[in-house]
C-alpha atoms as a PDB file:
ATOM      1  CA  UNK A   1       4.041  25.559  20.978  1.00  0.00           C
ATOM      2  CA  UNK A   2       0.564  24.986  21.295  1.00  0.00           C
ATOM      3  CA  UNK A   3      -1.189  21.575  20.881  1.00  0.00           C
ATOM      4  CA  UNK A   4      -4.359  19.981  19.509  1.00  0.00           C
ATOM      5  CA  UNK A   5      -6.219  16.497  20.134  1.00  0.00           C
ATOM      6  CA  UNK A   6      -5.504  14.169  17.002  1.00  0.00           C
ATOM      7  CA  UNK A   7      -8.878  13.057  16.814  1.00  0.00           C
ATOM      8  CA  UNK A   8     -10.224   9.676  18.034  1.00  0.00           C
ATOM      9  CA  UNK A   9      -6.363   9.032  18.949  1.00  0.00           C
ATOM     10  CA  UNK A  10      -6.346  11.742  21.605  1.00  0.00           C
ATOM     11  CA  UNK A  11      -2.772  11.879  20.734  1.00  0.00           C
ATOM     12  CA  UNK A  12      -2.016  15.964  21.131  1.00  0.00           C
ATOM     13  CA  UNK A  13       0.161  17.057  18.647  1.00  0.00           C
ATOM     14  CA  UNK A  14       1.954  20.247  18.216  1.00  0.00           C
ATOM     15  CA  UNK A  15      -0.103  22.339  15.763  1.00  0.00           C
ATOM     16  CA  UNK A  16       3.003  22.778  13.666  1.00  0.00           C
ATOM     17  CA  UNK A  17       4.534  19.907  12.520  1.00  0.00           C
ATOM     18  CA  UNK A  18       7.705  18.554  10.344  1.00  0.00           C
ATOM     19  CA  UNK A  19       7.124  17.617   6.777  1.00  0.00           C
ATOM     20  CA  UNK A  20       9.913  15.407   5.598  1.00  0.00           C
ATOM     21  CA  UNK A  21       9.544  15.991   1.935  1.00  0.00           C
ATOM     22  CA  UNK A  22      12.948  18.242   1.484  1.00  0.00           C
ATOM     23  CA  UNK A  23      14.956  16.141   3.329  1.00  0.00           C
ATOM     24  CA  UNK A  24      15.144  13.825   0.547  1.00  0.00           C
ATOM     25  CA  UNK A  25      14.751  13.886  -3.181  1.00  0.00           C
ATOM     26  CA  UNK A  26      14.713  18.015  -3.244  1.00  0.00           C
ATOM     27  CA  UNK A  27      17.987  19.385  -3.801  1.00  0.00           C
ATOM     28  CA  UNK A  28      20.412  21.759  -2.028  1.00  0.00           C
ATOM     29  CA  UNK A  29      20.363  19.711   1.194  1.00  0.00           C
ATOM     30  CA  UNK A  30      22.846  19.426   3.548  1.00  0.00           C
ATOM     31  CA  UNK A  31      23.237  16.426   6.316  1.00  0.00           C
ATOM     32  CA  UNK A  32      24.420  18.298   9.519  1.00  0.00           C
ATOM     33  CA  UNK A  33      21.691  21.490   8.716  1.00  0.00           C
ATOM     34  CA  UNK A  34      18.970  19.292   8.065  1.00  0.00           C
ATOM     35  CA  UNK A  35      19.936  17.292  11.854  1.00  0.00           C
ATOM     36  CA  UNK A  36      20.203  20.657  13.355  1.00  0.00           C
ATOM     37  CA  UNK A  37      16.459  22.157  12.016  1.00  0.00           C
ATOM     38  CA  UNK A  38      15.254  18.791  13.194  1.00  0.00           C
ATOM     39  CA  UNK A  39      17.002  18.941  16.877  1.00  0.00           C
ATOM     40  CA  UNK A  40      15.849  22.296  16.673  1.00  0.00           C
ATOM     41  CA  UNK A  41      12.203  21.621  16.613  1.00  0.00           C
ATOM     42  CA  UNK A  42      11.908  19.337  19.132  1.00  0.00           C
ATOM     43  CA  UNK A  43      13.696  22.153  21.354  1.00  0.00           C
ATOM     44  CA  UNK A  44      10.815  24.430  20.227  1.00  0.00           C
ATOM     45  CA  UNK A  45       7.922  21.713  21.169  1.00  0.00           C
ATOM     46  CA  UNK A  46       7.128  20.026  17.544  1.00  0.00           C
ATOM     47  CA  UNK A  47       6.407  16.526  18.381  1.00  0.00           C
ATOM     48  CA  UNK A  48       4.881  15.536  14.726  1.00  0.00           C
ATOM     49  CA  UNK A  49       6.909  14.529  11.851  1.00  0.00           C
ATOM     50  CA  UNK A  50       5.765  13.144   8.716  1.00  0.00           C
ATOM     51  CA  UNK A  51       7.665  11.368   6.547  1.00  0.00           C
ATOM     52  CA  UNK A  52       7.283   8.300   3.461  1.00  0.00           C
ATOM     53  CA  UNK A  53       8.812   5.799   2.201  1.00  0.00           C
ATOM     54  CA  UNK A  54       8.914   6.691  -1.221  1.00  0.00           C
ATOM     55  CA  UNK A  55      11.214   9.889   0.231  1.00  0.00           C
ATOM     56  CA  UNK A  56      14.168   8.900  -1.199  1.00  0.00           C
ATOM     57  CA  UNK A  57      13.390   5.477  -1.286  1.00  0.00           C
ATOM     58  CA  UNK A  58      13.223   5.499   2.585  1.00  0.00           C
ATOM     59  CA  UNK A  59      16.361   7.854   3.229  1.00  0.00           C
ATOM     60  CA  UNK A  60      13.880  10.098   4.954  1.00  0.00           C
ATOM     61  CA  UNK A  61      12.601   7.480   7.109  1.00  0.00           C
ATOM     62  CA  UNK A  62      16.469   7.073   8.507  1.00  0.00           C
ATOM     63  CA  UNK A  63      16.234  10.451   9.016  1.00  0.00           C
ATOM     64  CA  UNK A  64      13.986  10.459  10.926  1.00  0.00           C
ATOM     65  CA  UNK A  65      14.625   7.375  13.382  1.00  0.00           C
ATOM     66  CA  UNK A  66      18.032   9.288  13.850  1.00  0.00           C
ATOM     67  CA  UNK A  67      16.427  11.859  15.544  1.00  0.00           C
ATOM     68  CA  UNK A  68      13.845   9.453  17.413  1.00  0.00           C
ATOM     69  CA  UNK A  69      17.427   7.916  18.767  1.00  0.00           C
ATOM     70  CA  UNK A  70      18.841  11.249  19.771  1.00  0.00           C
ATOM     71  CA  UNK A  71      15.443  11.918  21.485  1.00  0.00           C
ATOM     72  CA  UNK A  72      14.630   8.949  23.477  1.00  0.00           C
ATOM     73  CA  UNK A  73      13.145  11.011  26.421  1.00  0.00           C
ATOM     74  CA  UNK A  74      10.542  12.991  24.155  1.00  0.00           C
ATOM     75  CA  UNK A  75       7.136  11.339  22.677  1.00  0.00           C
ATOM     76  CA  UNK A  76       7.429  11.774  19.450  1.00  0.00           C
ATOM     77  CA  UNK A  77       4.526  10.814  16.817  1.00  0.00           C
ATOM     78  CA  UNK A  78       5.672   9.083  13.797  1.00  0.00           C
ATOM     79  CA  UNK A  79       3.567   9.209  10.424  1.00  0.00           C
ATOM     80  CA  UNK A  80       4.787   7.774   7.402  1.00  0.00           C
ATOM     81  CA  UNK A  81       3.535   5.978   4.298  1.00  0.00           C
ATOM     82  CA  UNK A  82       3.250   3.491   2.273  1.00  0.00           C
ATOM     83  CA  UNK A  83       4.310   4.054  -1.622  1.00  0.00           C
ATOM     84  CA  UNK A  84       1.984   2.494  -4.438  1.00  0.00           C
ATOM     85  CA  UNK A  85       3.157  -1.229  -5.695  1.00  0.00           C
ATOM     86  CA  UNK A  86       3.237   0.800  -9.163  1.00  0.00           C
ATOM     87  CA  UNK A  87       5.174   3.855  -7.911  1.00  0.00           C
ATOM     88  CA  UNK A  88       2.985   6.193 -10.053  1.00  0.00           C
ATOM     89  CA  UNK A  89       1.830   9.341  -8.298  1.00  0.00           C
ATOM     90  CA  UNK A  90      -0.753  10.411  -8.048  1.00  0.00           C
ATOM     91  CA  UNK A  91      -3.028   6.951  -8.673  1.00  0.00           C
ATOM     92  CA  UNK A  92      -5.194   7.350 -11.588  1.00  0.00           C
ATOM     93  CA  UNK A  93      -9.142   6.482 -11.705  1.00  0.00           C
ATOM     94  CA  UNK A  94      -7.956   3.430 -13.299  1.00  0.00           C
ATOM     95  CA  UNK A  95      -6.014   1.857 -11.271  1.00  0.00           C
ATOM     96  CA  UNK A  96      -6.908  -1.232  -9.217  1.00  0.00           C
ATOM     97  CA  UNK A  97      -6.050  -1.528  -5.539  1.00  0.00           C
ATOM     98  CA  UNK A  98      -3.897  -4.605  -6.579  1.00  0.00           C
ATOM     99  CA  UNK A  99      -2.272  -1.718  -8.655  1.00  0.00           C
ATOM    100  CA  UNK A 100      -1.515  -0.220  -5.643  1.00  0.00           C
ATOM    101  CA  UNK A 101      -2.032  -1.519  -2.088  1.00  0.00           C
ATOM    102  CA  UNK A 102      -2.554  -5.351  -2.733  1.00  0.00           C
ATOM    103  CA  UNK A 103      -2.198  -6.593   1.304  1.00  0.00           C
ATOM    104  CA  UNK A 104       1.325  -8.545   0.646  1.00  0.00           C
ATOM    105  CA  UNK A 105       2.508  -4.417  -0.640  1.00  0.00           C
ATOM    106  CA  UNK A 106       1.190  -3.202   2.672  1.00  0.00           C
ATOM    107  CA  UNK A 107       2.398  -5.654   4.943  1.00  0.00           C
ATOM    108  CA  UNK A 108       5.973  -5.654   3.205  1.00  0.00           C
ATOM    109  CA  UNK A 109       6.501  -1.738   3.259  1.00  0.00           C
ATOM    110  CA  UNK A 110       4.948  -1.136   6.706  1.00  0.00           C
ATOM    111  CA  UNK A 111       8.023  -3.570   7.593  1.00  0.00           C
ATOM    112  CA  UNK A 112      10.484  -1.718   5.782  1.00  0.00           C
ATOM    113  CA  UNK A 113       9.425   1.220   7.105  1.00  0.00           C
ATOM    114  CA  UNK A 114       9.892  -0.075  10.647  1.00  0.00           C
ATOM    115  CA  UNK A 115      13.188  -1.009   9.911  1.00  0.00           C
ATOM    116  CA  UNK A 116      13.588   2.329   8.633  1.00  0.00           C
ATOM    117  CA  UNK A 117      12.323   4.388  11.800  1.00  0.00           C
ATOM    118  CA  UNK A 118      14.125   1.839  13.830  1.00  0.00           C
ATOM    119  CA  UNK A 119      10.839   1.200  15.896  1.00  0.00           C
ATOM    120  CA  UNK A 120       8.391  -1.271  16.914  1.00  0.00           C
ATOM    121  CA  UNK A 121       5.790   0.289  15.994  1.00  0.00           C
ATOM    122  CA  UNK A 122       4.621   3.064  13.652  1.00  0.00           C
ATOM    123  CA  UNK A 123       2.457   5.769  14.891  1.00  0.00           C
ATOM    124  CA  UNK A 124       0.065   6.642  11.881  1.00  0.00           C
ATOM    125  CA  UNK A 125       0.552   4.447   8.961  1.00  0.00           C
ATOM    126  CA  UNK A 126      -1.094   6.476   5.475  1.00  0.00           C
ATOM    127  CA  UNK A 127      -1.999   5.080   2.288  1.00  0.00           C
ATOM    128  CA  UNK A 128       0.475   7.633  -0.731  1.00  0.00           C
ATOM    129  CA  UNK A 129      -2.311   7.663  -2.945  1.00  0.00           C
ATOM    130  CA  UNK A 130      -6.051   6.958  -2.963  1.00  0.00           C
ATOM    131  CA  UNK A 131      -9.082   5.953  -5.036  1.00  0.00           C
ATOM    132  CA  UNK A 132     -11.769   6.575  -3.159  1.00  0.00           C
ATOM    133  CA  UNK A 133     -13.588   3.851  -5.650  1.00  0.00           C
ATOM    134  CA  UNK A 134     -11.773   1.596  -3.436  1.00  0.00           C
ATOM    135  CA  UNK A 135     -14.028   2.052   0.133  1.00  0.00           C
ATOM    136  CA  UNK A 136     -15.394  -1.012   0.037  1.00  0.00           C
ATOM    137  CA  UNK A 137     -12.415  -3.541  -1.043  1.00  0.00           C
ATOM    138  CA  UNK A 138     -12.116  -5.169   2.533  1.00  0.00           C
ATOM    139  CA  UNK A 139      -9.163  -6.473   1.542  1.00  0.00           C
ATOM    140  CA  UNK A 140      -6.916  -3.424   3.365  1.00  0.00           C
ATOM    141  CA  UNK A 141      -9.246  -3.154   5.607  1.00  0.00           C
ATOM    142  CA  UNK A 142      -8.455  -6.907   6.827  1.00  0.00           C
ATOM    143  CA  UNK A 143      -5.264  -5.757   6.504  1.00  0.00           C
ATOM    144  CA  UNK A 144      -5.225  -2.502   8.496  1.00  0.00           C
ATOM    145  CA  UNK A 145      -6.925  -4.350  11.212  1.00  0.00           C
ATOM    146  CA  UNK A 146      -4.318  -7.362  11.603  1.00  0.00           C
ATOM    147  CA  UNK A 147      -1.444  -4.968  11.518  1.00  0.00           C
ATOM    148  CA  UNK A 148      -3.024  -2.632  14.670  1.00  0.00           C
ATOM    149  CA  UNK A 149      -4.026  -6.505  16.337  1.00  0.00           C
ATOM    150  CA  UNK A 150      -0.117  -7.406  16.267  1.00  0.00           C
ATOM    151  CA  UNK A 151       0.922  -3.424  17.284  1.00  0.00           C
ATOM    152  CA  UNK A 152       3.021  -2.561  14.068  1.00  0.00           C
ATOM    153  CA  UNK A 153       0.830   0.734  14.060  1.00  0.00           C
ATOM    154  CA  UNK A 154      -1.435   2.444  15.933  1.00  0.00           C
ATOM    155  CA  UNK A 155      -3.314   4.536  13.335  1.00  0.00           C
ATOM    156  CA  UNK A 156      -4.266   3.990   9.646  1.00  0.00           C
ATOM    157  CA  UNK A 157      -4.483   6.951   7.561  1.00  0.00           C
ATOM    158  CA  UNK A 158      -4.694   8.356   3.798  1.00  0.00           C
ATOM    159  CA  UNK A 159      -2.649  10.776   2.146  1.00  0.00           C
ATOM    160  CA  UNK A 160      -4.947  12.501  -0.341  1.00  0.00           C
ATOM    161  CA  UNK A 161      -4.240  13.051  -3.970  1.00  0.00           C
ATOM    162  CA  UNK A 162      -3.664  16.428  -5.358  1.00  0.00           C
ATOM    163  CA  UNK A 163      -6.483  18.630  -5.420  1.00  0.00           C
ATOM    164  CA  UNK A 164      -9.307  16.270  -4.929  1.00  0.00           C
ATOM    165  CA  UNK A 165     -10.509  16.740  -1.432  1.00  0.00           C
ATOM    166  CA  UNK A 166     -13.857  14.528  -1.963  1.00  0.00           C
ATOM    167  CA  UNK A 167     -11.905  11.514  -3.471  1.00  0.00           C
ATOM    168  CA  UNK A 168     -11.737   9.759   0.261  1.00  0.00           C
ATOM    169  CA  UNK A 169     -15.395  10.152   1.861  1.00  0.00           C
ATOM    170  CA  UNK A 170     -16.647   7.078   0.775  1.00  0.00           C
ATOM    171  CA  UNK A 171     -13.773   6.108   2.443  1.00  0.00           C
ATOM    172  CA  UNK A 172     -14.008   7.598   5.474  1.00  0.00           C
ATOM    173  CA  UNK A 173     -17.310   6.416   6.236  1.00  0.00           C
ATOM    174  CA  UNK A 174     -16.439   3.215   6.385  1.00  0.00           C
ATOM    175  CA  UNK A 175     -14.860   4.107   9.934  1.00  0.00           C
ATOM    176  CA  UNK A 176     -11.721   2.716   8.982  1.00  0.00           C
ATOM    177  CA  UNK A 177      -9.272   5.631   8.530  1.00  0.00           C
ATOM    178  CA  UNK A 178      -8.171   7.356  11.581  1.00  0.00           C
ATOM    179  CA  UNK A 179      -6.551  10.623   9.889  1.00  0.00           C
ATOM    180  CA  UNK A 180      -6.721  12.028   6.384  1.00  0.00           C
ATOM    181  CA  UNK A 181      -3.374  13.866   5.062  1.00  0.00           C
ATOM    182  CA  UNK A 182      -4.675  16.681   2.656  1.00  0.00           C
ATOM    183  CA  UNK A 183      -3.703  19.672   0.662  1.00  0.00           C
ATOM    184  CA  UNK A 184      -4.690  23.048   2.586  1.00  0.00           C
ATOM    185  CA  UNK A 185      -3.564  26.215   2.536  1.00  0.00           C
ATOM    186  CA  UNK A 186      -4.663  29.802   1.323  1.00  0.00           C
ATOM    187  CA  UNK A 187      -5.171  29.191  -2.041  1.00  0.00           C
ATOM    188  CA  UNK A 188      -6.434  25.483  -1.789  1.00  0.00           C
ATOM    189  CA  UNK A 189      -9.601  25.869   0.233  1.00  0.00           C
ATOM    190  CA  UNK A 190     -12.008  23.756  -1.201  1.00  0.00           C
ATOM    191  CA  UNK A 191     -11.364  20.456   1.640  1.00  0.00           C
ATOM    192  CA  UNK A 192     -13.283  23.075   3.749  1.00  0.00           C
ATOM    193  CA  UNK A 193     -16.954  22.147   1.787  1.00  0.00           C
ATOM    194  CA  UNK A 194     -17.258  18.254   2.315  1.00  0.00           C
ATOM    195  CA  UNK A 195     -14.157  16.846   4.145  1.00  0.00           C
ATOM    196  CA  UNK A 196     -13.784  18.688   6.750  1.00  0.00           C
ATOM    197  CA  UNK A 197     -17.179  18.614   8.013  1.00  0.00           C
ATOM    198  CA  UNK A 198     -17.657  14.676   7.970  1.00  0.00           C
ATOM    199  CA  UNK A 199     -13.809  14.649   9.649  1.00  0.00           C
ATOM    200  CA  UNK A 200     -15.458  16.529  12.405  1.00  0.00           C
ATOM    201  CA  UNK A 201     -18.268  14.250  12.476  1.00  0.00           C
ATOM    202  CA  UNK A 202     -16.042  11.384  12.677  1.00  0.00           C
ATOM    203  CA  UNK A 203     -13.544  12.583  14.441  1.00  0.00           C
ATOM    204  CA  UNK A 204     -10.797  12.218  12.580  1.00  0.00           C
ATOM    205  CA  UNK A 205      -7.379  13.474  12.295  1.00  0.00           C
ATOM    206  CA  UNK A 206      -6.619  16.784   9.847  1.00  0.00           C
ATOM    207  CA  UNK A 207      -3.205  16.861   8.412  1.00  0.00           C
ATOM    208  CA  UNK A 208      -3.032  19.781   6.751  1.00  0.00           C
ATOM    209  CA  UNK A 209       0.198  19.628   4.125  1.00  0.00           C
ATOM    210  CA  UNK A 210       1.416  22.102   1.270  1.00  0.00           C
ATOM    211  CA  UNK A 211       1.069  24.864   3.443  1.00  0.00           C
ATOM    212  CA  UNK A 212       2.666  27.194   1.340  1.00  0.00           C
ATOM    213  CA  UNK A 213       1.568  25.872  -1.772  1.00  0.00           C
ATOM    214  CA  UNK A 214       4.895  24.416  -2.775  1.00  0.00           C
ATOM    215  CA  UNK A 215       6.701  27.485  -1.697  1.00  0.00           C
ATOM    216  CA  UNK A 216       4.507  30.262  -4.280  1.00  0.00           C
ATOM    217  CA  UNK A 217       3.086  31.413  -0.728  1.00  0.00           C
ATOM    218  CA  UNK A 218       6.454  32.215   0.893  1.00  0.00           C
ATOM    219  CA  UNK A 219       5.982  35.459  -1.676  1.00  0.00           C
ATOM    220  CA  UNK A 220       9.590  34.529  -2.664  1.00  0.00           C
ATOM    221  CA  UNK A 221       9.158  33.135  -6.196  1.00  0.00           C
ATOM    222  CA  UNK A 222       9.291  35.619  -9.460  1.00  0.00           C
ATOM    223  CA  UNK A 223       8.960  34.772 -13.384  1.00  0.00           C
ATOM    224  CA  UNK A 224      12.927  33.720 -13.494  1.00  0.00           C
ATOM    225  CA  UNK A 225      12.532  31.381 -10.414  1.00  0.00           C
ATOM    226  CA  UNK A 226      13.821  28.027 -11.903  1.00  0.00           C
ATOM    227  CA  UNK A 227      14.853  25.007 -10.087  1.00  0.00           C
ATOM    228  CA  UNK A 228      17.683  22.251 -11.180  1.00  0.00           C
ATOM    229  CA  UNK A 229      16.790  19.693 -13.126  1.00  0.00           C
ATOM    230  CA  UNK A 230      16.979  16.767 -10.745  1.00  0.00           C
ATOM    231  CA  UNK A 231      14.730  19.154  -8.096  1.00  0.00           C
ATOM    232  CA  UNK A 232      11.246  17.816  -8.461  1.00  0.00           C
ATOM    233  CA  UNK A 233      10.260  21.212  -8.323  1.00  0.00           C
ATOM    234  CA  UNK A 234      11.359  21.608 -11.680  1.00  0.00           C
ATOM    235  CA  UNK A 235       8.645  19.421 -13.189  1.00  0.00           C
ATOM    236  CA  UNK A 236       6.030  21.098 -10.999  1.00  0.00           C
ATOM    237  CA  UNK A 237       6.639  24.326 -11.546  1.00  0.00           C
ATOM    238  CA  UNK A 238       6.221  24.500 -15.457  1.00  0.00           C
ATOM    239  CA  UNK A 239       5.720  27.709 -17.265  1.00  0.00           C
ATOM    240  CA  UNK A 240       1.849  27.200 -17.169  1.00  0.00           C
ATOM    241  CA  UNK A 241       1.965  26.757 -13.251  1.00  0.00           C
ATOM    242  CA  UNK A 242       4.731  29.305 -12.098  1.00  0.00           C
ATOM    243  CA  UNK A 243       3.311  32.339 -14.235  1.00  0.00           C
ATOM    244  CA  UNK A 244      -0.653  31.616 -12.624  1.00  0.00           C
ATOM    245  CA  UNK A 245       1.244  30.886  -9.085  1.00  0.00           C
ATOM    246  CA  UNK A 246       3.145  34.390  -9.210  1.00  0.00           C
ATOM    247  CA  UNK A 247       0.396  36.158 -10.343  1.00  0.00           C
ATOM    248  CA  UNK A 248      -1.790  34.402  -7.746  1.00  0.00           C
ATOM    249  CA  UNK A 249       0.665  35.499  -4.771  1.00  0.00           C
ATOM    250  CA  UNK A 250       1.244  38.833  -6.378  1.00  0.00           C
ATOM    251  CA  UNK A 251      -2.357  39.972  -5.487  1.00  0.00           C
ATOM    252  CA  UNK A 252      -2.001  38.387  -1.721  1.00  0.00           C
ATOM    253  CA  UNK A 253       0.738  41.485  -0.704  1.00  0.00           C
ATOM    254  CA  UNK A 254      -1.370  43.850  -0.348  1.00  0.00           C
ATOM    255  CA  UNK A 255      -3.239  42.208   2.403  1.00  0.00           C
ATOM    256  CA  UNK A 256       0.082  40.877   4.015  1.00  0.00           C
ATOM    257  CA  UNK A 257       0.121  42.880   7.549  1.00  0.00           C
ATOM    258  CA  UNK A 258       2.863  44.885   8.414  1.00  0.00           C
ATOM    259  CA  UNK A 259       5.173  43.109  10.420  1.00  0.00           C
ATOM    260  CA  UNK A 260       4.382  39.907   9.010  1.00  0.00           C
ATOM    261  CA  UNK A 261       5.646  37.869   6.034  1.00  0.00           C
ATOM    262  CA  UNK A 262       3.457  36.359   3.056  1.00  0.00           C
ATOM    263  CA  UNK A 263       4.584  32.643   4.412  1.00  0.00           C
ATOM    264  CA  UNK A 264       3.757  33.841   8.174  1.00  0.00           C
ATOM    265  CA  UNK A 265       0.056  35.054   7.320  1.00  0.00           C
ATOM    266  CA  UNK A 266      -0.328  31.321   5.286  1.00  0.00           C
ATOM    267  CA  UNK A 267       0.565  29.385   8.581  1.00  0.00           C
ATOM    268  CA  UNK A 268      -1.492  31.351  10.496  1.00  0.00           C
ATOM    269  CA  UNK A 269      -4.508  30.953   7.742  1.00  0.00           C
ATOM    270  CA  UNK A 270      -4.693  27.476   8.229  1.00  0.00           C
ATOM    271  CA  UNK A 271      -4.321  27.460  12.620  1.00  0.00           C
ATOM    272  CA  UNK A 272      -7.029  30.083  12.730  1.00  0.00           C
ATOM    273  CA  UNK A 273      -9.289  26.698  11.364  1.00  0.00           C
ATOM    274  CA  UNK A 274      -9.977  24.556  15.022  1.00  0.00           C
ATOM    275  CA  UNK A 275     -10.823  21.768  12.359  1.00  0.00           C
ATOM    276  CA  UNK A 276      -7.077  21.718  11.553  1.00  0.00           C
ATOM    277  CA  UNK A 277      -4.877  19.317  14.262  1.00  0.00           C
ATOM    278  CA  UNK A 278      -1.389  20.015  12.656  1.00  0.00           C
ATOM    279  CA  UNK A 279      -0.225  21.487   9.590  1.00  0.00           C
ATOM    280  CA  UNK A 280       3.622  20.356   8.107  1.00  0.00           C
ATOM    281  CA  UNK A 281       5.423  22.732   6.626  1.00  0.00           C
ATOM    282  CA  UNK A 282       8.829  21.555   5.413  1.00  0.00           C
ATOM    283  CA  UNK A 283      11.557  23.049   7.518  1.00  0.00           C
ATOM    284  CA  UNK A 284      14.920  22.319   6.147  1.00  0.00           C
ATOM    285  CA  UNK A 285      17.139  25.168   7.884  1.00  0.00           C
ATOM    286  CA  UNK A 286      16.668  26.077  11.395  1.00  0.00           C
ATOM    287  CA  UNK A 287      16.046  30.129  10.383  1.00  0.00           C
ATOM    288  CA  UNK A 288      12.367  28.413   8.770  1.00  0.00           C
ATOM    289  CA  UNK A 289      11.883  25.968  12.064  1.00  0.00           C
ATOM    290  CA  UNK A 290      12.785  29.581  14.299  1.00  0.00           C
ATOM    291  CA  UNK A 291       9.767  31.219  12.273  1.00  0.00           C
ATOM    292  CA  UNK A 292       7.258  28.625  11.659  1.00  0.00           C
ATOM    293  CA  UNK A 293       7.178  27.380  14.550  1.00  0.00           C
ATOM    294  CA  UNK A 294       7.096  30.728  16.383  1.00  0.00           C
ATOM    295  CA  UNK A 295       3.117  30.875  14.261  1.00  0.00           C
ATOM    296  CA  UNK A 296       2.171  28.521  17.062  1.00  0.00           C
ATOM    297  CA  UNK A 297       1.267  31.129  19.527  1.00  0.00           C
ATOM    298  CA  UNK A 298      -2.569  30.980  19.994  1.00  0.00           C
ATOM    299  CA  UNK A 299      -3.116  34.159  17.770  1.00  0.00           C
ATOM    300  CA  UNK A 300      -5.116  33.617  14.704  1.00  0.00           C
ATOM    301  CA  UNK A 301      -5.830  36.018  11.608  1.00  0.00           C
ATOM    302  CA  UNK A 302      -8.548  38.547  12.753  1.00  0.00           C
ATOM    303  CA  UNK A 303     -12.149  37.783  10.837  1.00  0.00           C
ATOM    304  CA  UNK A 304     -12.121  41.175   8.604  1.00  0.00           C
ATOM    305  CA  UNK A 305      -8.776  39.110   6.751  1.00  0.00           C
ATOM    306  CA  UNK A 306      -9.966  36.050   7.115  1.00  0.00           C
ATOM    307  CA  UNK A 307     -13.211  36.877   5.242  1.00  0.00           C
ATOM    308  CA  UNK A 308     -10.854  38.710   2.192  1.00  0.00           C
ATOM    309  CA  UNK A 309      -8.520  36.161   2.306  1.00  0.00           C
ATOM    310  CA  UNK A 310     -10.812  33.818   1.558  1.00  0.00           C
ATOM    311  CA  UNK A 311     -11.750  35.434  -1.630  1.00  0.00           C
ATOM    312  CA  UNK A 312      -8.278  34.339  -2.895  1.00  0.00           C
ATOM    313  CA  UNK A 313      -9.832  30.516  -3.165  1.00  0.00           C
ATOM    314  CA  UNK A 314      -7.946  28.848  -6.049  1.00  0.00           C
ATOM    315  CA  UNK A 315      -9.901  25.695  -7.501  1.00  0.00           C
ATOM    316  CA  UNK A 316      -7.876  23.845  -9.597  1.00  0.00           C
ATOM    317  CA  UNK A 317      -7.819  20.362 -11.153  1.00  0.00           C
ATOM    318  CA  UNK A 318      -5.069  17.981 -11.565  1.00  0.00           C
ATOM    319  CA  UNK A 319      -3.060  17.661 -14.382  1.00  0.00           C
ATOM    320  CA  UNK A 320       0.130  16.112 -16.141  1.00  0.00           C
ATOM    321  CA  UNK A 321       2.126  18.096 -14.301  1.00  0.00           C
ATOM    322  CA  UNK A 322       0.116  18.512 -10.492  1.00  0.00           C
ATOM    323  CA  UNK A 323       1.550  15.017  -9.363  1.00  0.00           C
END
């Protein structure tokens, strides 16, 4: 496993990390398999694991200080996040940031999120949603700085709405915001024009999440793919979204090397960026920790498929369905 400085942290985290998504509120999960992938990825070096409260209403967080038990002897870097007061994601241009993060809501679920993890103190602590129309509330940023003062967490951090890259550099400027959780992957390129850059300036954190575009870059998904109703999947991948997401992957196999799977070339997309510190795929049985984590091996994508894979840019906007 190789590593990479977190930023102004200096924590180094394993370049691929543990999204914590699928261990709660996706379906077809199994207790025992999901503790064995997790075990498992410690044993291959991934010391990053993000998770949220609003994963199963804070199941995943348990999860997760299970394995922080089991591993006393290992540093392991905890990022979660706090849910908006009106559970609605993602936030709308609308909303208020007493519709979302008043400072009571923050203060109350970075507690139960402690209790959660089981720990003193939480590593990175990320806003769910974000208006970037709320920069210059100091309210949570009052708030951000009392909780680091009395060591509930070391790190504050956003997690980026859906498609909308530029909706946190007002933001970030305002030097609060040690790490910025974002959608990045093969298709979605676009945090590579504004936010990336001005991370880089400020030296802040790159979380790079939905590597594999909700799974349409593992290659594995067809026209029938369906998912059961209570999958969230199932409301994300409408008819609208799966047919342009098949066709979308359909024209990445040719370019797929030989020897090398569709989801393999994605991973390694987004590590051949030195902007990137981590990227989290989700990892639910140990045959997907065994491969993705076996990406982390210092060799990027050579530059002739870099440059064509980067004419497979998708821009898209969010909709009713994006979430």
């Amino acid at each position: 496993m190789h590593y990479r400085t977190f930023g102004r942290t200096g924590w180094k985290v394993s370049e691929v990390g543990y999204g914590m998504w699928g261990l709660a509120g996706w379906t077809g999960n199994d207790d025992e398999e999901t503790n064995r992938s997790l075990d498992l990825s410690v044993a291959k070096g991934c010391n990053f694991f993000d998770t949220a409260w609003g994963y199963g209403a804070g199941r995943s967080e348990q999860i997760l200080g299970a394995l922080l038990r089991r591993h006393k002897d290992q540093r392991l870097y905890i990022a979660t996040k706090i849910p908006p007061k009106n559970f609605i994601w993602p936030s709308r241009r609308e909303f208020t940031l007493d519709d979302c993060f008043p400072p009571a809501h923050i203060r109350e679920y970075t507690e139960k999120s402690l209790r959660n993890l089981g720990v003193d103190c939480i590593d990175l602590q990320q806003f769910h949603v974000w208006e970037d129309s709320w920069a210059g509330d100091d309210r949570w940023q009052r708030t951000v700085e009392d909780l680091k003062k009395e060591g509930k967490i070391r790190a504050a951090g956003i997690s980026i709405n859906r498609w909308e890259p530029e909706n946190a550099l007002q933001t970030l400027e305002t030097g609060m915001i040690d790490a910025v959780q974002v959608i990045y992957n093969l298709f979605d390129q676009a945090p590579e024009d504004r936010l990336f850059p001005l991370c880089q300036e400020k030296n802040i954190g790159i979380i790079a999440r939905v590597p594999f575009d909700e799974g349409t870059l593992t290659g594995s998904f067809s026209l029938e793919t369906r998912f059961p109703k209570e999958d969230w999947r199932s409301t994300y991948f409408v008819e609208e979204n799966l047919r342009q997401s098949v066709a979308h992957a359909d024209r990445l196999r040719p370019l797929v090397p030989a020897g090398m799977t569709m989801a393999e070339m994605a991973l390694r997309f987004i590590l051949s960026n030195p902007l990137v510190h981590t990227t989290i795929p989700g990892m639910r049985k140990e045959k997907n920790v065994l491969a993705n984590t076996a990406v982390s091996d210092g060799k990027g994508l050579g530059a002739d498929l870099l440059a064509m894979l980067k004419d497979h840019r998708w821009d898209r906007t969010p909709t009713a369905w994006s979430q």
